[in-house]
Protein backbone atom coordinates (compact mmCIF):
# COMPACT_ATOMS: atom_id res chain seq x y z
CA UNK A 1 6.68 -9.53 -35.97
CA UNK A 2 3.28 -9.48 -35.67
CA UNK A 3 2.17 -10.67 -31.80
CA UNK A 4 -0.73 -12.94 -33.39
CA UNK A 5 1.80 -15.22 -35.29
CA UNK A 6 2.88 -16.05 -31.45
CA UNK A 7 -0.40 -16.76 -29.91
CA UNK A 8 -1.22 -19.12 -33.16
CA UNK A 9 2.18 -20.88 -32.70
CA UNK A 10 1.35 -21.23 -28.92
CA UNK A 11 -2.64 -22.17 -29.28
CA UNK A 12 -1.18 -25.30 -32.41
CA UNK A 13 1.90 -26.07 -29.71
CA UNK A 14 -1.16 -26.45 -26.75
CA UNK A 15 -3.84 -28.49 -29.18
CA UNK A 16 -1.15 -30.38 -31.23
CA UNK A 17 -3.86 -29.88 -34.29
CA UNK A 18 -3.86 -27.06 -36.64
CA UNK A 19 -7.86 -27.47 -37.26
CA UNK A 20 -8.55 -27.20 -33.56
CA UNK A 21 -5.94 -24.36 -33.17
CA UNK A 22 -8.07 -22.75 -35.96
CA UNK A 23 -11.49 -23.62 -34.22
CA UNK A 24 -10.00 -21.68 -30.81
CA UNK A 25 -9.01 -18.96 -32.61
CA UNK A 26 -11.71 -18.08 -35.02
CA UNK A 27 -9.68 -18.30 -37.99
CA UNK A 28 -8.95 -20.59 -40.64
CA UNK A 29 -7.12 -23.58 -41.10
CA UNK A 30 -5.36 -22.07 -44.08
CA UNK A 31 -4.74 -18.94 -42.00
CA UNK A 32 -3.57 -20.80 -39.10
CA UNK A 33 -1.21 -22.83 -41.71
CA UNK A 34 -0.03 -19.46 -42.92
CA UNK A 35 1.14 -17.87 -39.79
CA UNK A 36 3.42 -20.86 -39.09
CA UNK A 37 4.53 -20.82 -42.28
CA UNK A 38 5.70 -16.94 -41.69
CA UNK A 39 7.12 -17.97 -38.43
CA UNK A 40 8.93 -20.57 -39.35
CA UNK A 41 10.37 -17.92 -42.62
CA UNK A 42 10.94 -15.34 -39.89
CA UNK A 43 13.24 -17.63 -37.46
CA UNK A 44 14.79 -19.64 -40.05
CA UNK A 45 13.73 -22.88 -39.03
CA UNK A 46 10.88 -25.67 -38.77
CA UNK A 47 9.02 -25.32 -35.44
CA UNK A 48 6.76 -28.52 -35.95
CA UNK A 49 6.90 -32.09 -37.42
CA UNK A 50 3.17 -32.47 -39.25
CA UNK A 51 2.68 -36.54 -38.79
CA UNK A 52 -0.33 -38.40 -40.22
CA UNK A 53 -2.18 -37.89 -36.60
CA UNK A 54 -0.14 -35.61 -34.57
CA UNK A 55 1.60 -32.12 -34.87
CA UNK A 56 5.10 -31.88 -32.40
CA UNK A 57 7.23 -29.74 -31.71
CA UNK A 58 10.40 -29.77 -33.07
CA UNK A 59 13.57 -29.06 -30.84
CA UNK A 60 14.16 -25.43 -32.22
CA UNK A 61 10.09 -25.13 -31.37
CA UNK A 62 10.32 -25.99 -27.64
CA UNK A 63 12.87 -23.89 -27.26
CA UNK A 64 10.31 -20.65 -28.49
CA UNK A 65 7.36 -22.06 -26.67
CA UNK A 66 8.56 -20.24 -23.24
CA UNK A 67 9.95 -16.80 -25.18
CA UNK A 68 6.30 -17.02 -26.81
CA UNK A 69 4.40 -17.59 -24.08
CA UNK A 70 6.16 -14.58 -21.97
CA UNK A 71 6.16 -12.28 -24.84
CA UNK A 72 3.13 -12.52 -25.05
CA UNK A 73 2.04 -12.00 -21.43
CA UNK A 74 4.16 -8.77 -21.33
CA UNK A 75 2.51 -7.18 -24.31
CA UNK A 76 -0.95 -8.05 -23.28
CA UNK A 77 0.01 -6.97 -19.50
CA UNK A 78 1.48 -3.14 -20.91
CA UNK A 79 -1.93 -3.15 -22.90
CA UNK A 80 -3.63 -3.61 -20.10
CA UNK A 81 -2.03 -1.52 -18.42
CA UNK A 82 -2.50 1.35 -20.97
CA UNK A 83 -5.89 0.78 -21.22
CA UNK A 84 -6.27 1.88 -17.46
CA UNK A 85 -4.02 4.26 -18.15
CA UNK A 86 -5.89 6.36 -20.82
CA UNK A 87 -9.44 5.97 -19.09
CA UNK A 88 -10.95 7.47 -16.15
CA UNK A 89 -10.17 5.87 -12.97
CA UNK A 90 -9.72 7.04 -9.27
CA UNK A 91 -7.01 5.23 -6.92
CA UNK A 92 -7.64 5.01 -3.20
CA UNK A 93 -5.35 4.11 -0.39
CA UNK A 94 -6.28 3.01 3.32
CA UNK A 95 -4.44 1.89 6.28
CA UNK A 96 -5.80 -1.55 7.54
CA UNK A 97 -8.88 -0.10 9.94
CA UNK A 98 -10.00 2.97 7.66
CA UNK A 99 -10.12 -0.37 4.88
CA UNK A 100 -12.29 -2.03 7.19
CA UNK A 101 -14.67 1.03 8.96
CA UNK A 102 -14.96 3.09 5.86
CA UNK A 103 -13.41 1.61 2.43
CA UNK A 104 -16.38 -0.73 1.68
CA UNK A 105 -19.11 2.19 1.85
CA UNK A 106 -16.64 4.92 -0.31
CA UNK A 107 -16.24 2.64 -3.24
CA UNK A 108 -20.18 1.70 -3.13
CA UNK A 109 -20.55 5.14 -2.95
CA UNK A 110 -17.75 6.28 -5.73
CA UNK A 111 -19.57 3.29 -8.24
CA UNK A 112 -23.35 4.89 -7.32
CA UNK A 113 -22.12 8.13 -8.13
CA UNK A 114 -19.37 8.01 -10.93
CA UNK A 115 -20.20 4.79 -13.06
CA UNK A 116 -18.09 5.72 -15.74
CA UNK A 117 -14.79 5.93 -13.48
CA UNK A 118 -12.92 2.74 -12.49
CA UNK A 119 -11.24 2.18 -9.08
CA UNK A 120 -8.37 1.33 -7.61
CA UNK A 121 -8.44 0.59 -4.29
CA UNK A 122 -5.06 -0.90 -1.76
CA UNK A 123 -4.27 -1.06 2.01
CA UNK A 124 -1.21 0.58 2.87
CA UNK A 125 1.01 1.68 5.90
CA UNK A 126 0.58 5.21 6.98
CA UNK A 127 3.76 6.20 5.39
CA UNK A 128 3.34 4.83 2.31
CA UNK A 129 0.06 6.12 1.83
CA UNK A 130 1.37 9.42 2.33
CA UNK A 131 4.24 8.98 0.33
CA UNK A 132 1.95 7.53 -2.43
CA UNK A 133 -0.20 10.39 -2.29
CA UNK A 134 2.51 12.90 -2.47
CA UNK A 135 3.84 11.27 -5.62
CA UNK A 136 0.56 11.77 -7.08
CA UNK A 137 0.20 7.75 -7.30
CA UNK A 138 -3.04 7.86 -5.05
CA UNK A 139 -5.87 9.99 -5.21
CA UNK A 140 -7.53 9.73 -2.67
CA UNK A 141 -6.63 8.21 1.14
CA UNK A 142 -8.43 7.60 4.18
CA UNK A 143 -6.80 6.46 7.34
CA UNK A 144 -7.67 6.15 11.65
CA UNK A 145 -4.57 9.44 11.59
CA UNK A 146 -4.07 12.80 10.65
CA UNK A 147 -1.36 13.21 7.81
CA UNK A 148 0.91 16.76 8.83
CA UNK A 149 1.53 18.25 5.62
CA UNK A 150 0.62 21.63 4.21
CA UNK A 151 0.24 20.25 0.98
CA UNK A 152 -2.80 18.05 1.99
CA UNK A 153 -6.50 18.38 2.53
CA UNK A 154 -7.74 16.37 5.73
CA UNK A 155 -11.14 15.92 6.18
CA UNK A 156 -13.12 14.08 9.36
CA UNK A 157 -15.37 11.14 7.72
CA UNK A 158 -16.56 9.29 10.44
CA UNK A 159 -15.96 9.58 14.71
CA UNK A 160 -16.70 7.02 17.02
CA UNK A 161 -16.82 6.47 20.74
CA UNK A 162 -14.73 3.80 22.34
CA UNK A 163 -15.68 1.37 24.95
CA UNK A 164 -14.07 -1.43 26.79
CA UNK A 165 -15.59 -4.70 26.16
CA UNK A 166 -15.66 -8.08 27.48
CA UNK A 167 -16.58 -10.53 24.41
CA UNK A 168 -17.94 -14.08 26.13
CA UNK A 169 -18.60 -15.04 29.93
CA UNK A 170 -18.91 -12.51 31.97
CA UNK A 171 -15.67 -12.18 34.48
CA UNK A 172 -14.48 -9.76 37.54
CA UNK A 173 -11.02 -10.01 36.22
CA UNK A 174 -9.58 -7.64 33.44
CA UNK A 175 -5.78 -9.08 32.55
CA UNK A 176 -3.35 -9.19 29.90
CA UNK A 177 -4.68 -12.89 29.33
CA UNK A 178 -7.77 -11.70 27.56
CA UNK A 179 -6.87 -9.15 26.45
CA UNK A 180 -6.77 -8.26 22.62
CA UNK A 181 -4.97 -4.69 21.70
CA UNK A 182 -6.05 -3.30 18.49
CA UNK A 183 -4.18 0.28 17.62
CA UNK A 184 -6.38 3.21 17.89
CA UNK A 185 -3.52 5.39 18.93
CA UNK A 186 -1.87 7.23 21.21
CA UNK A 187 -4.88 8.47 22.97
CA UNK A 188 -6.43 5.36 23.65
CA UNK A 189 -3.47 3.86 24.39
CA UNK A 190 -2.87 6.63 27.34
CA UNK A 191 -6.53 6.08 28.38
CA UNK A 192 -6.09 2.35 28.29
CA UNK A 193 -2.35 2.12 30.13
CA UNK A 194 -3.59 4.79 32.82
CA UNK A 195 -6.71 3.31 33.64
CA UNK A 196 -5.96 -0.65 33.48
CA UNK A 197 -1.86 -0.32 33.45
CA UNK A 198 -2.13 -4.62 33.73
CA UNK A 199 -3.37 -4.32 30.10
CA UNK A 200 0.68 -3.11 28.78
CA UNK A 201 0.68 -6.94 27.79
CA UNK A 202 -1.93 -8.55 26.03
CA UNK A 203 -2.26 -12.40 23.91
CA UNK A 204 -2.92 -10.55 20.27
CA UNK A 205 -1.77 -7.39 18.70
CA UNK A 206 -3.50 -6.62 15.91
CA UNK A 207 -4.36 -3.33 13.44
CA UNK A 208 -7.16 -5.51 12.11
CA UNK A 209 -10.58 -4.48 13.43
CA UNK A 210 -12.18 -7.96 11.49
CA UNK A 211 -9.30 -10.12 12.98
CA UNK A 212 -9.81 -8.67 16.52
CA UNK A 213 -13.55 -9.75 16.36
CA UNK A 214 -12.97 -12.93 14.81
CA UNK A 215 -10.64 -13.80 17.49
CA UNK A 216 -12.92 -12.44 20.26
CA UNK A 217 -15.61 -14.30 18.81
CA UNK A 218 -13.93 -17.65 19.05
CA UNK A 219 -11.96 -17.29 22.22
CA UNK A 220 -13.62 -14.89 24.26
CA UNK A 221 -11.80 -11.81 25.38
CA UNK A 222 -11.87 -8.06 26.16
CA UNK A 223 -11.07 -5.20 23.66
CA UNK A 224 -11.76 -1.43 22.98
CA UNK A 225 -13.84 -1.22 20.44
CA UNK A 226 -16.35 1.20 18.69
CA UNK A 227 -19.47 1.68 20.46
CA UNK A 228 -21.38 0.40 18.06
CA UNK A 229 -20.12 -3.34 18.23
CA UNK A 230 -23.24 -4.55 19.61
CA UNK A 231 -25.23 -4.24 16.11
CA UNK A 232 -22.41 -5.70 13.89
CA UNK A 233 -21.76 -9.24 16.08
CA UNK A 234 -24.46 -11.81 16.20
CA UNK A 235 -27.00 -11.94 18.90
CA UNK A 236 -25.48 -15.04 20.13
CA UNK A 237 -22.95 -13.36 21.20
CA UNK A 238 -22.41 -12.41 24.54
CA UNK A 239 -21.08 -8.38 24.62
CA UNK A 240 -20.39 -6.75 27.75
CA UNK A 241 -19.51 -2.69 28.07
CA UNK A 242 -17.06 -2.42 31.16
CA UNK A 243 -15.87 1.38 30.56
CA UNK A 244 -16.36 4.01 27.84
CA UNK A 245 -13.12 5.96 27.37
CA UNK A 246 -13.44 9.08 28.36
CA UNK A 247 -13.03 12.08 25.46
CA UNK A 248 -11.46 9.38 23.54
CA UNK A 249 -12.62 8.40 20.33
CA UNK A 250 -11.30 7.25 16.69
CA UNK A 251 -11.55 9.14 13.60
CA UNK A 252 -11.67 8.65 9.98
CA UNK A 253 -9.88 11.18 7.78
CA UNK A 254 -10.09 11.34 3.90
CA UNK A 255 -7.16 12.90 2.33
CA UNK A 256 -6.31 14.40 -0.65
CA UNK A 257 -3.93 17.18 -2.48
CA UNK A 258 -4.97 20.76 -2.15
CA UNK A 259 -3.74 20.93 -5.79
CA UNK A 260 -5.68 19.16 -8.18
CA UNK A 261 -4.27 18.42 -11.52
CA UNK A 262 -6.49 15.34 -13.14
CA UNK A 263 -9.72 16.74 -14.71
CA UNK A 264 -12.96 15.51 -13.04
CA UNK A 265 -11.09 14.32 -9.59
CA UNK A 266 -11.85 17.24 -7.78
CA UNK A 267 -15.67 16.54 -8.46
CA UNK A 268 -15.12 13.28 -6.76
CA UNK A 269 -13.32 14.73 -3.97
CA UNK A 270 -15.84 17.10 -2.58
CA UNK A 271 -18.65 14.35 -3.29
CA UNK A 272 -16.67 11.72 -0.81
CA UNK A 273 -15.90 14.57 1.67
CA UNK A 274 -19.48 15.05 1.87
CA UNK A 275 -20.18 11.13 1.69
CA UNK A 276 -20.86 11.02 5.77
């Protein structure tokens, strides 16, 4: 069975007209006619009714239409699929704020530098990344944590300060009711729970650096944030720096397997590692 007889059968079945079937698919109508014909041979039956203006389906052909039509998505899905398969391509993982403080400036930097590789790029948990790395599924993974394994190379891409901010009106108070906790870890946390120990409730939990501002934006808030927030919200916006967090800061860690097996990925590797 050749996969072409399907997608004729299903382009005549869609247009109802074996010249405009033929027109679609670059071929003839004689060709078109042919392929049917062989069809039709092959399942030992009539798959359309050719009237004086109109082409239907017969019942035996709307029973193939939907066998056709997935058939024919599955095969062209494992070609894709191959295709990636047998070229040069790099996957990357990140947890949601290494996606949003790093991802965007390693894959401008992985399509400067290596034009000829494709990329894959997905936000994952912290387990599955590491569990995706492991398996050898992902190449390379950045993430706001440390992974503990021997078996992995961490290196320190970007570090940032952390401040306390009030987003908005400027306000004596500092309570759960503004505030907006995004996950930095532990040691912020501590910092955070120690220093302000009303802030152990708060009206939005999020991992989402871009949500976190969006919200702040709109409804005003305060939030520990990078100390650099001031040059990536508008002007318009009002940003006030209660505390800086004392020997507290965030880091973003590129990971990768100390053992290398793909040719060329160790290249790209020590050229990210360097990236910062």
């Amino acid at each position: 069975m050749d996969i072409r007889f399907l997608t004729t059968f299903i382009e005549v079945a869609k247009t109802r007209h074996f010249g405009k079937a033929a027109e679609n698919l670059y071929l003839t109508q004689s060709a078109v006619s042919a392929r049917i014909k062989l069809l039709e041979e092959y399942f030992h039956t009539t798959l359309f009714i050719r009237q004086r203006n109109s082409i239907q389906l017969t019942q035996s052909g709307e029973k193939l239409l939907p066998y056709a039509r997935q058939l024919c998505a599955t095969l062209n899905e494992a070609k894709q699929e191959l295709q990636i398969q047998s070229s040069e391509y790099v996957v990357c993982g990140a947890t949601q704020l290494a996606s949003e403080l790093l991802l965007p400036q390693m894959l401008s930097h992985l399509h400067n530098s290596f034009p000829d590789w494709s990329v894959k790029a997905e936000v994952l948990t912290l387990d599955t990344l590491s569990r995706q790395l492991h398996e050898r599924v992902t190449d390379l993974s950045f993430s706001t944590e440390p992974l503990k394994s021997e078996e992995v190379n961490s290196d320190v891409l970007l570090e940032q300060d952390l401040a306390l901010y009030r987003i908005g009106q400027a306000s004596e108070t500092i309570d759960a009711a503004d505030f907006v906790a995004i996950d930095w870890g532990t040691k912020a946390r501590d910092w955070l729970l120690t220093a302000y120990p009303q802030l152990r409730d708060a009206k939005l939990r999020t991992n989402s650096l871009n949500l976190a501002l969006n919200n702040l934006q709109s409804e005003g808030g305060i939030a520990v944030l990078p100390t650099n927030v001031e040059s990536q919200l508008p002007g318009s916006v009002i940003v006030t720096r209660i505390e800086t967090l004392e020997n507290v800061s965030f880091k973003v860690y590129v990971h990768s397997m100390k053992q290398v097996r793909r040719v060329g990925l160790a290249e790209i590797i020590e050229s990210v590692s360097k990236a910062c």
